[in-house]
PDB file of N, CA and C in Angstrom:
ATOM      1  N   UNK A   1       0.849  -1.178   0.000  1.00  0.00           N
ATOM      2  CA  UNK A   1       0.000   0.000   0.000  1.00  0.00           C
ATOM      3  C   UNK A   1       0.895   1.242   0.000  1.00  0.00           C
ATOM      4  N   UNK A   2       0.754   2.187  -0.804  1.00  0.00           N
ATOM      5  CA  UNK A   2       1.664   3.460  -0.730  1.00  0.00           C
ATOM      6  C   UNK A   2       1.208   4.328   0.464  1.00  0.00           C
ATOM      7  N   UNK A   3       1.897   5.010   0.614  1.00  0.00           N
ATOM      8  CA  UNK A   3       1.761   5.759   1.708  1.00  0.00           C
ATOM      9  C   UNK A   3       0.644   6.681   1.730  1.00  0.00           C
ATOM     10  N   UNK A   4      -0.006   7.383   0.971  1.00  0.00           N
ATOM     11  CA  UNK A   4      -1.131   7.722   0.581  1.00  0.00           C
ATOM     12  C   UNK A   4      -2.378   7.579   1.020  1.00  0.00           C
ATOM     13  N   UNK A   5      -2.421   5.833   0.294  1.00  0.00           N
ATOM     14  CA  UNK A   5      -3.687   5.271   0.789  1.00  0.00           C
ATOM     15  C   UNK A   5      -3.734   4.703   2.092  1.00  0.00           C
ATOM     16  N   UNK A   6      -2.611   5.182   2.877  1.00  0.00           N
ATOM     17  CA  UNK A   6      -2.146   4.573   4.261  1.00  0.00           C
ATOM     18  C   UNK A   6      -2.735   5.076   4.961  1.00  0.00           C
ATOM     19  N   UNK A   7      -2.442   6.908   4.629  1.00  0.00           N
ATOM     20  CA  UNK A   7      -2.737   7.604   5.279  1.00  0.00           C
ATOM     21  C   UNK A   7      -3.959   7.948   5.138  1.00  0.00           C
ATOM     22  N   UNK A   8      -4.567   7.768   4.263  1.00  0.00           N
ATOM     23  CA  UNK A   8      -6.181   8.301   3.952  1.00  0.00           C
ATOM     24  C   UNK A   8      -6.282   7.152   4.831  1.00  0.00           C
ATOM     25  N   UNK A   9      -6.476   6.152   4.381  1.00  0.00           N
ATOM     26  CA  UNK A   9      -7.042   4.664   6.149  1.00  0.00           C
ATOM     27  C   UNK A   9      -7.079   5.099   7.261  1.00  0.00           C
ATOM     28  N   UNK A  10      -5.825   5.927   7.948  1.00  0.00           N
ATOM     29  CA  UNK A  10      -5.695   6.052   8.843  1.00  0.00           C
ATOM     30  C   UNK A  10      -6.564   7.414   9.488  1.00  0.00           C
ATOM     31  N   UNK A  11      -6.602   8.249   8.854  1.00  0.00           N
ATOM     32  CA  UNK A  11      -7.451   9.182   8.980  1.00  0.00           C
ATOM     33  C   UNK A  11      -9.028   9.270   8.858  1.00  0.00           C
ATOM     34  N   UNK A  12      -9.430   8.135   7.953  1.00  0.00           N
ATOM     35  CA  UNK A  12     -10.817   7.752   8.084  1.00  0.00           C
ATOM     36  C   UNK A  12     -11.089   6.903   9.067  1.00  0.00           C
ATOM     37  N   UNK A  13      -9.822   6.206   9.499  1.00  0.00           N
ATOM     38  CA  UNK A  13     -10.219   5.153  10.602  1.00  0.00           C
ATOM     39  C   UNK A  13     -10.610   6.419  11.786  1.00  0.00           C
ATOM     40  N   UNK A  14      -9.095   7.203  11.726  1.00  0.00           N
ATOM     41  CA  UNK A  14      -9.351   8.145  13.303  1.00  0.00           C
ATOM     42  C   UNK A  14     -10.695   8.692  13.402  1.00  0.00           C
ATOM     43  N   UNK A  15     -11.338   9.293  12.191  1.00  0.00           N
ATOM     44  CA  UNK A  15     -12.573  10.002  12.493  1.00  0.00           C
ATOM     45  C   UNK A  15     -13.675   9.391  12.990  1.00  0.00           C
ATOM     46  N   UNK A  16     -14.083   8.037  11.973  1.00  0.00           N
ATOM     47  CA  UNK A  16     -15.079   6.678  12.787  1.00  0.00           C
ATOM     48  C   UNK A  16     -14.825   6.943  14.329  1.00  0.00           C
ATOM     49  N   UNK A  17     -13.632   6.663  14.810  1.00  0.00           N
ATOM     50  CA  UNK A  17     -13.090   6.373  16.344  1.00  0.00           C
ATOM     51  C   UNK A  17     -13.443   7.024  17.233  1.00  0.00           C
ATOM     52  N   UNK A  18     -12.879   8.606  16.688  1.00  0.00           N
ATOM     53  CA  UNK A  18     -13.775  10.048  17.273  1.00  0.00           C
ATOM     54  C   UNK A  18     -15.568   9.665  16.918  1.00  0.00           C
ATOM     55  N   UNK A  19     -16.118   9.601  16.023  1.00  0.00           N
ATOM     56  CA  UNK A  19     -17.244   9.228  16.693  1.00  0.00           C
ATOM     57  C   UNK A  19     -18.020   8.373  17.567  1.00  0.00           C
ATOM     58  N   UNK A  20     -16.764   7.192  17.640  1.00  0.00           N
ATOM     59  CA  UNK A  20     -17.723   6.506  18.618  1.00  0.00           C
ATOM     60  C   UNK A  20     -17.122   6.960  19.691  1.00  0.00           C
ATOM     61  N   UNK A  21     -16.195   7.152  20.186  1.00  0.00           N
ATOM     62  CA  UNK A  21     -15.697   7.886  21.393  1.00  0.00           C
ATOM     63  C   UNK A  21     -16.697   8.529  21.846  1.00  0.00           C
ATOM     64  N   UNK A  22     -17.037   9.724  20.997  1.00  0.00           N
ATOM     65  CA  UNK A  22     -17.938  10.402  21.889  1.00  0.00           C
ATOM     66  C   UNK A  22     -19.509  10.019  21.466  1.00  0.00           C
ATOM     67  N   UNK A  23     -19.561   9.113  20.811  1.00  0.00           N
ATOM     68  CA  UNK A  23     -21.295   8.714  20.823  1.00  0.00           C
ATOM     69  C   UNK A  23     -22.369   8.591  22.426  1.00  0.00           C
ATOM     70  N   UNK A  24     -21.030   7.548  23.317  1.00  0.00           N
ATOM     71  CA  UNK A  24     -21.632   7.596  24.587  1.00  0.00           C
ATOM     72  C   UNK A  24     -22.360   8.873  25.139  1.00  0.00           C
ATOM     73  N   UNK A  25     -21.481   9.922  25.121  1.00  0.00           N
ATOM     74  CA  UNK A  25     -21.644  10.799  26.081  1.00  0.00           C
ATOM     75  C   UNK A  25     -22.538  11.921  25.250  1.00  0.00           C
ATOM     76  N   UNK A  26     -22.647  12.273  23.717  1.00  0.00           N
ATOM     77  CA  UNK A  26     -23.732  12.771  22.984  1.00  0.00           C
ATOM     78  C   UNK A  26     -25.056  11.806  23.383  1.00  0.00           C
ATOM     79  N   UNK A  27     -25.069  10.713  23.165  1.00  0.00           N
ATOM     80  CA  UNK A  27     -25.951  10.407  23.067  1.00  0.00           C
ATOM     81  C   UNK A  27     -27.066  10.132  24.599  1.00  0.00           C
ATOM     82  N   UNK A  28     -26.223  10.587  25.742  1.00  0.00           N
ATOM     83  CA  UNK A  28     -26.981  10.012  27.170  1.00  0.00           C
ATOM     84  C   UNK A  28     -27.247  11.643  27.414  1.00  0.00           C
ATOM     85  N   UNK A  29     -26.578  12.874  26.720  1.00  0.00           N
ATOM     86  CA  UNK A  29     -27.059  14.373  26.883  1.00  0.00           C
ATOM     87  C   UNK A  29     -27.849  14.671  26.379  1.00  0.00           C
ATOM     88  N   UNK A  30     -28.716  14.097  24.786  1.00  0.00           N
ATOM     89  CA  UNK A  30     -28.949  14.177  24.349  1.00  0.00           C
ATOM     90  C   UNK A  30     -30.646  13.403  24.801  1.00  0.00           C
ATOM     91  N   UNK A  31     -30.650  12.539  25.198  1.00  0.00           N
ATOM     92  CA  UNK A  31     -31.487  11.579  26.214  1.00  0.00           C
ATOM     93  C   UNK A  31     -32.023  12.532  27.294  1.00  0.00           C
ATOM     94  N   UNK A  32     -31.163  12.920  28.277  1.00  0.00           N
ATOM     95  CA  UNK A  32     -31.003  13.522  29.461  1.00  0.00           C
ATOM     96  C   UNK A  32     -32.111  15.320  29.516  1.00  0.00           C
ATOM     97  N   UNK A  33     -31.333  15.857  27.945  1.00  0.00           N
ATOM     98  CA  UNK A  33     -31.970  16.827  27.703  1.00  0.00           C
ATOM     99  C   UNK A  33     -33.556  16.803  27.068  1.00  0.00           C
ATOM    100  N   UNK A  34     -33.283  15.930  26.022  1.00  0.00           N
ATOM    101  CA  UNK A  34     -34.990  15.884  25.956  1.00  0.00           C
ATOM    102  C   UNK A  34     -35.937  15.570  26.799  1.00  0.00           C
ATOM    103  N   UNK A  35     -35.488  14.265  27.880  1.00  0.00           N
ATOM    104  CA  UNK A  35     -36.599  14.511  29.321  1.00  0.00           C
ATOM    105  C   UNK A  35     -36.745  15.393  30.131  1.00  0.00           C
ATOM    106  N   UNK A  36     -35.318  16.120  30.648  1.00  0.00           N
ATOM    107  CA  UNK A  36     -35.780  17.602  31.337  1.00  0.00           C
ATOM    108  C   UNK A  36     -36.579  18.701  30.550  1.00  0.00           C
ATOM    109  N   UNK A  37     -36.481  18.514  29.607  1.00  0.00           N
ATOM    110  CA  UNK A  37     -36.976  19.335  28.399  1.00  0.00           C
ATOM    111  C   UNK A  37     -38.670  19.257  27.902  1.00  0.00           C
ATOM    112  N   UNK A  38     -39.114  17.984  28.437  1.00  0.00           N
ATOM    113  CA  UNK A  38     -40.113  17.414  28.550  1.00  0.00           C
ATOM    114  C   UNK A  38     -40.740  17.723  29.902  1.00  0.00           C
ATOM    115  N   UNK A  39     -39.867  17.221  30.914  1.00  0.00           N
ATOM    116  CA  UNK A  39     -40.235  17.781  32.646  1.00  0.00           C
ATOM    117  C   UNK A  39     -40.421  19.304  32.154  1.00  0.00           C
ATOM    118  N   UNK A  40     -39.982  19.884  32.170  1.00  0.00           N
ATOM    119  CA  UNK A  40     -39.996  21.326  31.887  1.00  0.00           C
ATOM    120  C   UNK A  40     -41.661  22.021  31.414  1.00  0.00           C
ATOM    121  N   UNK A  41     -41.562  21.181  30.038  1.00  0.00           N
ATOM    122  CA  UNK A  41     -42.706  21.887  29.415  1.00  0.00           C
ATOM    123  C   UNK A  41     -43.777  21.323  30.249  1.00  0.00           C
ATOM    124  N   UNK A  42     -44.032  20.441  31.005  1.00  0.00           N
ATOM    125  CA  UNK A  42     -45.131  19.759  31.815  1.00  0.00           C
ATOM    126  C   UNK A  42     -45.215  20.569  33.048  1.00  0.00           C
ATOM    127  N   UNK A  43     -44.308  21.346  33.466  1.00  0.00           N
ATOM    128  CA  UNK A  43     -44.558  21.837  34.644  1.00  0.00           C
ATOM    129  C   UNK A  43     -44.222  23.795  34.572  1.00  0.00           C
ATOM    130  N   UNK A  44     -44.346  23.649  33.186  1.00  0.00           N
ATOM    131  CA  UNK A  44     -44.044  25.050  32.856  1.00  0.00           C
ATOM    132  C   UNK A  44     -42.844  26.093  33.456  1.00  0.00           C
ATOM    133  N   UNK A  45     -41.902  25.222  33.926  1.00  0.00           N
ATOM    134  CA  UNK A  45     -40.836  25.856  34.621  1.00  0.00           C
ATOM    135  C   UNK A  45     -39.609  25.883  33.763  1.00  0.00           C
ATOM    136  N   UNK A  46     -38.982  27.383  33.086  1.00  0.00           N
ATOM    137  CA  UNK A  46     -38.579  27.412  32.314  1.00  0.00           C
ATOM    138  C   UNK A  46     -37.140  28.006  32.536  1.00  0.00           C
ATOM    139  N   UNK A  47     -36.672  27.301  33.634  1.00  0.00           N
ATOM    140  CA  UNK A  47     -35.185  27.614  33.769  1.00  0.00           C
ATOM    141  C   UNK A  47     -34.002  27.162  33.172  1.00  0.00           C
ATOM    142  N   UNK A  48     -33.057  27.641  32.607  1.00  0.00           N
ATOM    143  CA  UNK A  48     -32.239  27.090  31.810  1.00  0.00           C
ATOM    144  C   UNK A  48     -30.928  26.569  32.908  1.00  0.00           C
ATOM    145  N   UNK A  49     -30.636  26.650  33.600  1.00  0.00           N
ATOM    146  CA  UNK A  49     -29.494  25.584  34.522  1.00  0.00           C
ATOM    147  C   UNK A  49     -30.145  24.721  34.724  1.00  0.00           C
ATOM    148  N   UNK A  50     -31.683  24.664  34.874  1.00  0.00           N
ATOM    149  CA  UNK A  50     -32.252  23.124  34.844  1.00  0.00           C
ATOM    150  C   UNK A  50     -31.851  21.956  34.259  1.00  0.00           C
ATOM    151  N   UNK A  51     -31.839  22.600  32.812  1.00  0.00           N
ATOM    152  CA  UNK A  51     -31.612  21.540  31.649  1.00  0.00           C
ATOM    153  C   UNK A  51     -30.057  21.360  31.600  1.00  0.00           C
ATOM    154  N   UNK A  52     -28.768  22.351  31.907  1.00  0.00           N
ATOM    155  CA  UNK A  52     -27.743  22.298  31.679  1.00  0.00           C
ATOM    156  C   UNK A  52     -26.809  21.310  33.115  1.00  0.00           C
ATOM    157  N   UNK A  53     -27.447  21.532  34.266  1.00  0.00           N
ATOM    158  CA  UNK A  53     -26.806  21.163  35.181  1.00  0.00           C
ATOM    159  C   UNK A  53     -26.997  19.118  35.288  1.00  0.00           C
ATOM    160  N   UNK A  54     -28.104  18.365  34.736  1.00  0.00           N
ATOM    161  CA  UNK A  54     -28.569  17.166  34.573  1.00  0.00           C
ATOM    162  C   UNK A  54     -27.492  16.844  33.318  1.00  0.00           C
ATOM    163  N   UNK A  55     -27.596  17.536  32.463  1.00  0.00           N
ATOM    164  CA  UNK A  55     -26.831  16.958  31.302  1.00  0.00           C
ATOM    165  C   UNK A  55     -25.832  16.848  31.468  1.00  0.00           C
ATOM    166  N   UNK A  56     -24.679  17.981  32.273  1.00  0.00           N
ATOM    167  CA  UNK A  56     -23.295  17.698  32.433  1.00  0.00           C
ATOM    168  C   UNK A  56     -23.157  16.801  33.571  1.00  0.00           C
ATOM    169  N   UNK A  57     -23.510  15.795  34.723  1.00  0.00           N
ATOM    170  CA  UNK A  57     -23.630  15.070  35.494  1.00  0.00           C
ATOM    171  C   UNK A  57     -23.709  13.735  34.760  1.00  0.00           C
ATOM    172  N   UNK A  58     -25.132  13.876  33.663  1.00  0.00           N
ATOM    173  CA  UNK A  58     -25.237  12.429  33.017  1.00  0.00           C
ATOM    174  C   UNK A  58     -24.237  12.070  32.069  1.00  0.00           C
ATOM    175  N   UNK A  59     -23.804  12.952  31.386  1.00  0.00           N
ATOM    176  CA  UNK A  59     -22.555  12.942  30.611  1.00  0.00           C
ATOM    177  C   UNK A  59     -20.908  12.263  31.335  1.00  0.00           C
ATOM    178  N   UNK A  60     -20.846  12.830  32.654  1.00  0.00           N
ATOM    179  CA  UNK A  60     -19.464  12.683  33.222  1.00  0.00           C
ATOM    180  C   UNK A  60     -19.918  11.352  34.033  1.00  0.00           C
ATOM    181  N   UNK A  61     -21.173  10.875  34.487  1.00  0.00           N
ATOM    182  CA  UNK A  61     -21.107   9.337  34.635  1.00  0.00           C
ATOM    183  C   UNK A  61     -21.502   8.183  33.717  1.00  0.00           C
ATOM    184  N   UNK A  62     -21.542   8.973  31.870  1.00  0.00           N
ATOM    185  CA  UNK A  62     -21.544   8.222  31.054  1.00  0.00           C
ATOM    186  C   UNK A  62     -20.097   7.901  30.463  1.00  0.00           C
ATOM    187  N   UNK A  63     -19.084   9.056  30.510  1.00  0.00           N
ATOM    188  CA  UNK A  63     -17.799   9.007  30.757  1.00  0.00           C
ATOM    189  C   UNK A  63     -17.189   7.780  31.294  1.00  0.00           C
ATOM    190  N   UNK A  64     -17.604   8.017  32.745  1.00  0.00           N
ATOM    191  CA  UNK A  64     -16.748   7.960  33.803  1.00  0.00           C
ATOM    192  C   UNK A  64     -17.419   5.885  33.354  1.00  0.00           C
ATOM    193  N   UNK A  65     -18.350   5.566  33.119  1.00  0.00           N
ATOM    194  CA  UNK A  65     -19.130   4.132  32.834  1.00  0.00           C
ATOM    195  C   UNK A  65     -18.464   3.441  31.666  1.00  0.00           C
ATOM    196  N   UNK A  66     -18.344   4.321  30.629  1.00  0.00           N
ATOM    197  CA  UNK A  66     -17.496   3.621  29.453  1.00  0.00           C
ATOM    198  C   UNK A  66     -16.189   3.773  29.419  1.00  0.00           C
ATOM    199  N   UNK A  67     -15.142   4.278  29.868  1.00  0.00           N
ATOM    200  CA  UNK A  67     -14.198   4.911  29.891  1.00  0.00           C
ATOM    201  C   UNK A  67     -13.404   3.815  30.063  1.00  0.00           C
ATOM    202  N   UNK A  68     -13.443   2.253  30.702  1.00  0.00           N
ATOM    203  CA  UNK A  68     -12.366   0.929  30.340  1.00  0.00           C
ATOM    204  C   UNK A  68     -12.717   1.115  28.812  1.00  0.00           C
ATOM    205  N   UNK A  69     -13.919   0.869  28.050  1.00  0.00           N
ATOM    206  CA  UNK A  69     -14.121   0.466  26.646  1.00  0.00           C
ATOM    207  C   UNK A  69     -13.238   1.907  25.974  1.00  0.00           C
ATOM    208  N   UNK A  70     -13.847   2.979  26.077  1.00  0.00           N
ATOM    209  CA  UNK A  70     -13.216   3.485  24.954  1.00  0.00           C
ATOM    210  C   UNK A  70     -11.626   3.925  25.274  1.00  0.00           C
ATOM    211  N   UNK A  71     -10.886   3.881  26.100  1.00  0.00           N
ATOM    212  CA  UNK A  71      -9.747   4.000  26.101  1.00  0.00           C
ATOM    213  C   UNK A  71      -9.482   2.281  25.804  1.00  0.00           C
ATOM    214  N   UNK A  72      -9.554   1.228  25.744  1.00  0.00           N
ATOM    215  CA  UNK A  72      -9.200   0.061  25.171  1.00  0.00           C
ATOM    216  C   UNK A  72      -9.551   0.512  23.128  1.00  0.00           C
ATOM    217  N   UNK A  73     -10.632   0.970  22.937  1.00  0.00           N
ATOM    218  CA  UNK A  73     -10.619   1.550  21.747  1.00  0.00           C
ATOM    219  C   UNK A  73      -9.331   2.537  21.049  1.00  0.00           C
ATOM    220  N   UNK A  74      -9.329   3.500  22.378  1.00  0.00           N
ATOM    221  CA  UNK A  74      -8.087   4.152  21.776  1.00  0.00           C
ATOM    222  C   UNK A  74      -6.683   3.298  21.576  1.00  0.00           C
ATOM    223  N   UNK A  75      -6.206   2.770  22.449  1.00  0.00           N
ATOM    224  CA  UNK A  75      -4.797   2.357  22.892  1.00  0.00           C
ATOM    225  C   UNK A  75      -4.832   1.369  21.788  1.00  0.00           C
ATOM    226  N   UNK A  76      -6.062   0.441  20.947  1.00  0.00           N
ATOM    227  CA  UNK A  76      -6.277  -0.180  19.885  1.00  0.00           C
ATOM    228  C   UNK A  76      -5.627   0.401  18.683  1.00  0.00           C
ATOM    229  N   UNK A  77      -6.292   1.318  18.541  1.00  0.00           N
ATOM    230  CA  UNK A  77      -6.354   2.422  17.199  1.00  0.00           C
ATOM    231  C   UNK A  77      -4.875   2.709  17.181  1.00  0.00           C
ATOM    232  N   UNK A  78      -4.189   3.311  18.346  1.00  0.00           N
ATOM    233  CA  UNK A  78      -2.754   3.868  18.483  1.00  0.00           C
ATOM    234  C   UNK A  78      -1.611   2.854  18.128  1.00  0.00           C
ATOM    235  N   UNK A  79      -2.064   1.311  18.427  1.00  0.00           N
ATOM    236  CA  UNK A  79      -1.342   0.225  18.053  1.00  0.00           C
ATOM    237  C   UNK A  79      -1.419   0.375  16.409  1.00  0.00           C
ATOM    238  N   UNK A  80      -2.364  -0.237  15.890  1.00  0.00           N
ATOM    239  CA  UNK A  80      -3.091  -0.102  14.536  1.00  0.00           C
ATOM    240  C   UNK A  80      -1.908   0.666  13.868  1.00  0.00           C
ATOM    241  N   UNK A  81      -1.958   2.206  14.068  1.00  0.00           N
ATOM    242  CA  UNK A  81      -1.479   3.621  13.885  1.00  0.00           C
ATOM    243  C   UNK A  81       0.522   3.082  13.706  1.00  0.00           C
ATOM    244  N   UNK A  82       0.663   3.041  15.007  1.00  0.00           N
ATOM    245  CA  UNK A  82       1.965   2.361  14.860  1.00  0.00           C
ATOM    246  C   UNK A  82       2.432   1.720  13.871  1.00  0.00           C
ATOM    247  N   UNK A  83       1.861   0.544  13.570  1.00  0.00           N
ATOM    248  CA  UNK A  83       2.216  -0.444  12.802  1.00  0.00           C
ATOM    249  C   UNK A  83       1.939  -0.300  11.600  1.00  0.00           C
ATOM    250  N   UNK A  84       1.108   0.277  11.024  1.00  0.00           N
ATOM    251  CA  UNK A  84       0.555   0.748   9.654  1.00  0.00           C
ATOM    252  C   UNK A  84       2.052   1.945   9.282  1.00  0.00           C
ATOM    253  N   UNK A  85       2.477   2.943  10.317  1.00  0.00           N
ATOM    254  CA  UNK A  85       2.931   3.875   9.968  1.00  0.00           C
ATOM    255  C   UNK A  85       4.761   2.918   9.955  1.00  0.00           C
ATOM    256  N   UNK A  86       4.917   2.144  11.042  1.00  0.00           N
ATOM    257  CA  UNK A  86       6.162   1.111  10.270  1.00  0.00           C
ATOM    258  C   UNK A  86       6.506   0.250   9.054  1.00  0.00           C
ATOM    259  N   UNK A  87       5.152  -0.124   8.754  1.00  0.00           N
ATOM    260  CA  UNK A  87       4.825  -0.715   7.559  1.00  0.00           C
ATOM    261  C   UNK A  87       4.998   0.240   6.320  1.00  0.00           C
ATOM    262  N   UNK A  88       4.509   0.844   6.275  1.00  0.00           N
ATOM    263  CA  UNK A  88       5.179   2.023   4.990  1.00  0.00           C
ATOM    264  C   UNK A  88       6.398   2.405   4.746  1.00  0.00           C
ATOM    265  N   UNK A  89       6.905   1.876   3.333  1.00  0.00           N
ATOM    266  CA  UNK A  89       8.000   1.914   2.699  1.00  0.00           C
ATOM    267  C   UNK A  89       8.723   3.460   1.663  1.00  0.00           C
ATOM    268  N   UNK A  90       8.743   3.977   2.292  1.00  0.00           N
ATOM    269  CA  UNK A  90       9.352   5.112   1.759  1.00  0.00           C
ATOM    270  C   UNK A  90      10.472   5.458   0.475  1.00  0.00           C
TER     271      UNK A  90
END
């Protein structure tokens, strides 16, 4: 493989990675906010640290919950990275 198409791999791989990295933690704020957001409109109370202070909590123990998996994801990818980038013949 030339170095090229090495590097395009490697850079489409990184971006996939970045998204699932942070899929966890979009996706439980994203959860988090539409039910306060829901509580909200049901009780007509329309404070905005309401909605902001739940989301950054559910986020940092969606973190703090996946965080063996996606650092085993990363330290994966960084191997991968390594070896792809020794493998290329210059």
């Amino acid at each position: 493989m030339d170095a090229v198409g090495a590097a395009s791999d490697m850079g489409r791989e990184a971006l996939q990675l970045t998204l699932l990295l942070a899929l966890p933690m979009l996706l439980t704020g994203l959860i988090v906010g539409v039910t306060v957001s829901i509580l909200q409109a049901a009780t007509q109370v329309q404070e905005q640290t309401l909605s902001f202070i739940p989301k950054i909590i559910a986020m940092l123990a969606a973190l703090y919950l996946f965080m063996p998996v996606l650092i085993t994801m990363l330290v994966e990818y960084t191997e991968r990275a390594f070896q792809a980038i020794s493998a290329i013949s210059l």
